[in-house]
Protein backbone atom coordinates (compact mmCIF):
# COMPACT_ATOMS: atom_id res chain seq x y z
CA UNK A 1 29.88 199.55 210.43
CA UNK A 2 29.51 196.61 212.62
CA UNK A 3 31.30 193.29 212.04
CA UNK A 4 29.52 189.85 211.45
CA UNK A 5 31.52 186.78 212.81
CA UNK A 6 29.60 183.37 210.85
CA UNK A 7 31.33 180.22 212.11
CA UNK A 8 29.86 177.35 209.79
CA UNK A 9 31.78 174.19 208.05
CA UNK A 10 29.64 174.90 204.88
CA UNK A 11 31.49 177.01 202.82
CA UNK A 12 28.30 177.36 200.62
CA UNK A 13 26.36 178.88 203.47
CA UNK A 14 29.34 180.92 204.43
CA UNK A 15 28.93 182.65 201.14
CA UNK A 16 25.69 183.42 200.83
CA UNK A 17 25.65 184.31 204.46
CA UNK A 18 28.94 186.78 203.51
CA UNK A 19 27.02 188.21 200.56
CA UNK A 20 23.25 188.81 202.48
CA UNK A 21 25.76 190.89 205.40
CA UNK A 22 27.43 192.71 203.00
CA UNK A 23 24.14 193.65 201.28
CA UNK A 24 22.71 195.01 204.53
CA UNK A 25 26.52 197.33 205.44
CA UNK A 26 27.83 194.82 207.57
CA UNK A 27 31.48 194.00 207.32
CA UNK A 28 32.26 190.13 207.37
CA UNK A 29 34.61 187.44 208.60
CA UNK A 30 33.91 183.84 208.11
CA UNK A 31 35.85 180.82 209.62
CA UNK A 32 35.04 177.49 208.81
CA UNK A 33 35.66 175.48 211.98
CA UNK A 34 35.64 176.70 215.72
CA UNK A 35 38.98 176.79 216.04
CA UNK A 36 39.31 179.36 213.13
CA UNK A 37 36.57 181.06 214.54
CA UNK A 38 38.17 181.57 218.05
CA UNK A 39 41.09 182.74 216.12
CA UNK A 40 39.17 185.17 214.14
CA UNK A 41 37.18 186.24 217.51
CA UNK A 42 40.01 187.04 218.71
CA UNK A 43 41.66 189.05 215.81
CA UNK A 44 38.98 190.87 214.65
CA UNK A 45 36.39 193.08 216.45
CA UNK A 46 33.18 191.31 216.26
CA UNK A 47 29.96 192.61 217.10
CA UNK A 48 27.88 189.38 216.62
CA UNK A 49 28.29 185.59 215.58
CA UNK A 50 26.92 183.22 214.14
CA UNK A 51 27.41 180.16 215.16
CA UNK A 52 26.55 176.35 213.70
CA UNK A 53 26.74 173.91 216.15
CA UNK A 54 28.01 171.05 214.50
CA UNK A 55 31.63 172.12 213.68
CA UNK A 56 34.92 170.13 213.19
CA UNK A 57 38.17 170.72 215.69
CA UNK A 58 35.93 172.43 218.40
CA UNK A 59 32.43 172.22 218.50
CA UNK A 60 29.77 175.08 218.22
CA UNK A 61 28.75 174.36 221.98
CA UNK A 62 32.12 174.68 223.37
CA UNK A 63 32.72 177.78 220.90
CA UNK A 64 29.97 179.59 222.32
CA UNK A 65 31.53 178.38 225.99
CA UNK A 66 34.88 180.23 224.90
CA UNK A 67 32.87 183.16 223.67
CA UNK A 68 30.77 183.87 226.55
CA UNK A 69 33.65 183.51 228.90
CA UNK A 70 35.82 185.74 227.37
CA UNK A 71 33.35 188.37 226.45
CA UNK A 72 29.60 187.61 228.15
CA UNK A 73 27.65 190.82 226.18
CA UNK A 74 28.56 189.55 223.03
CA UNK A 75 25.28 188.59 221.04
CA UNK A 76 25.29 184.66 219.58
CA UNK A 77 23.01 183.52 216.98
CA UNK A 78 22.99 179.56 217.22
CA UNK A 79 21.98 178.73 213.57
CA UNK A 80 21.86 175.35 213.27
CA UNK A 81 19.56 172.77 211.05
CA UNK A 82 19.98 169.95 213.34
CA UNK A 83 17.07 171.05 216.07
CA UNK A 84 18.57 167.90 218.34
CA UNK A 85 21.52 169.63 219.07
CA UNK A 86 19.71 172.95 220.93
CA UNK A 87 20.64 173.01 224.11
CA UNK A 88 18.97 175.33 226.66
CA UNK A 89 20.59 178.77 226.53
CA UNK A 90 18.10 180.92 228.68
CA UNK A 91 21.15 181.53 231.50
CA UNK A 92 23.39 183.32 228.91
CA UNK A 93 22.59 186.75 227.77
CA UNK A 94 22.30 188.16 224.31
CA UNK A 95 21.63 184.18 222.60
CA UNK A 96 18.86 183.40 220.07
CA UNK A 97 18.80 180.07 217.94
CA UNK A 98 17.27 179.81 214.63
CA UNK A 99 16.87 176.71 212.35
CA UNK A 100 18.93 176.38 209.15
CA UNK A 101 15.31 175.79 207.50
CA UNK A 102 13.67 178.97 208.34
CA UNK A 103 14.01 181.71 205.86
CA UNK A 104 16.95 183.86 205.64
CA UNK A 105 14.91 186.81 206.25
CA UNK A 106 14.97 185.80 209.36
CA UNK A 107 17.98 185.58 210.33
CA UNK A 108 18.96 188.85 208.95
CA UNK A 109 16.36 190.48 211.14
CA UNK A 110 17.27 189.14 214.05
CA UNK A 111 20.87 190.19 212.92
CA UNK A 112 20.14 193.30 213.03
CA UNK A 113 18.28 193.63 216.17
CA UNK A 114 21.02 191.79 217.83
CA UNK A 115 23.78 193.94 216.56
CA UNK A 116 22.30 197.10 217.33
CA UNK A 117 21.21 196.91 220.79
């Protein structure tokens, strides 16, 4: 079973996001800043995260820095809803972004295809 990492400070997202894993076998952590979720990155063995970029303590940018420095195959989804804060990640391997707005679906699709490769 692979292992879901979502970093978000909405804690309503983080559930719904938790429960649409679970539904589809994957096994879930959630942290609610970056901090927690460098913490959890490092506890846990992830096989994808997603990532908002607009977190408190450390931000989803210099998350994602952290990440792909300490393990550069790891795939990232950058799911964000503020499309101003995209920054260009064609230099780092295994990194989509979606928008908060798009459907869910989506999301989970490119979940899987990310988590699988």
């Amino acid at each position: 079973m692979k292992t879901v990492l979502v970093i978000d400070d909405d804690e309503s997202l983080r559930l719904l996001l938790r429960d649409e894993f679970t539904d589809r076998n994957f096994n879930v952590v959630t942290a609610g800043d970056g901090e927690e979720g460098l913490v959890s990155f490092n506890e846990e063995n992830v096989d994808l995260v997603i990532l908002d970029l607009n977190l408190p303590k450390i931000n989803g940018r210099e998350v994602l820095e952290h990440l792909k420095a300490q393990s550069p195959d790891i795939p990232v989804i950058i799911y964000t809803a503020n499309p101003d804060m995209i920054f260009d990640t064609a230099d780092l391997a295994h990194v989509e972004v979606i928008l908060k707005s798009t459907d869910v679906e989506e999301l989970m699709e490119c979940s899987q295809k990310l988590a699988y490769v």
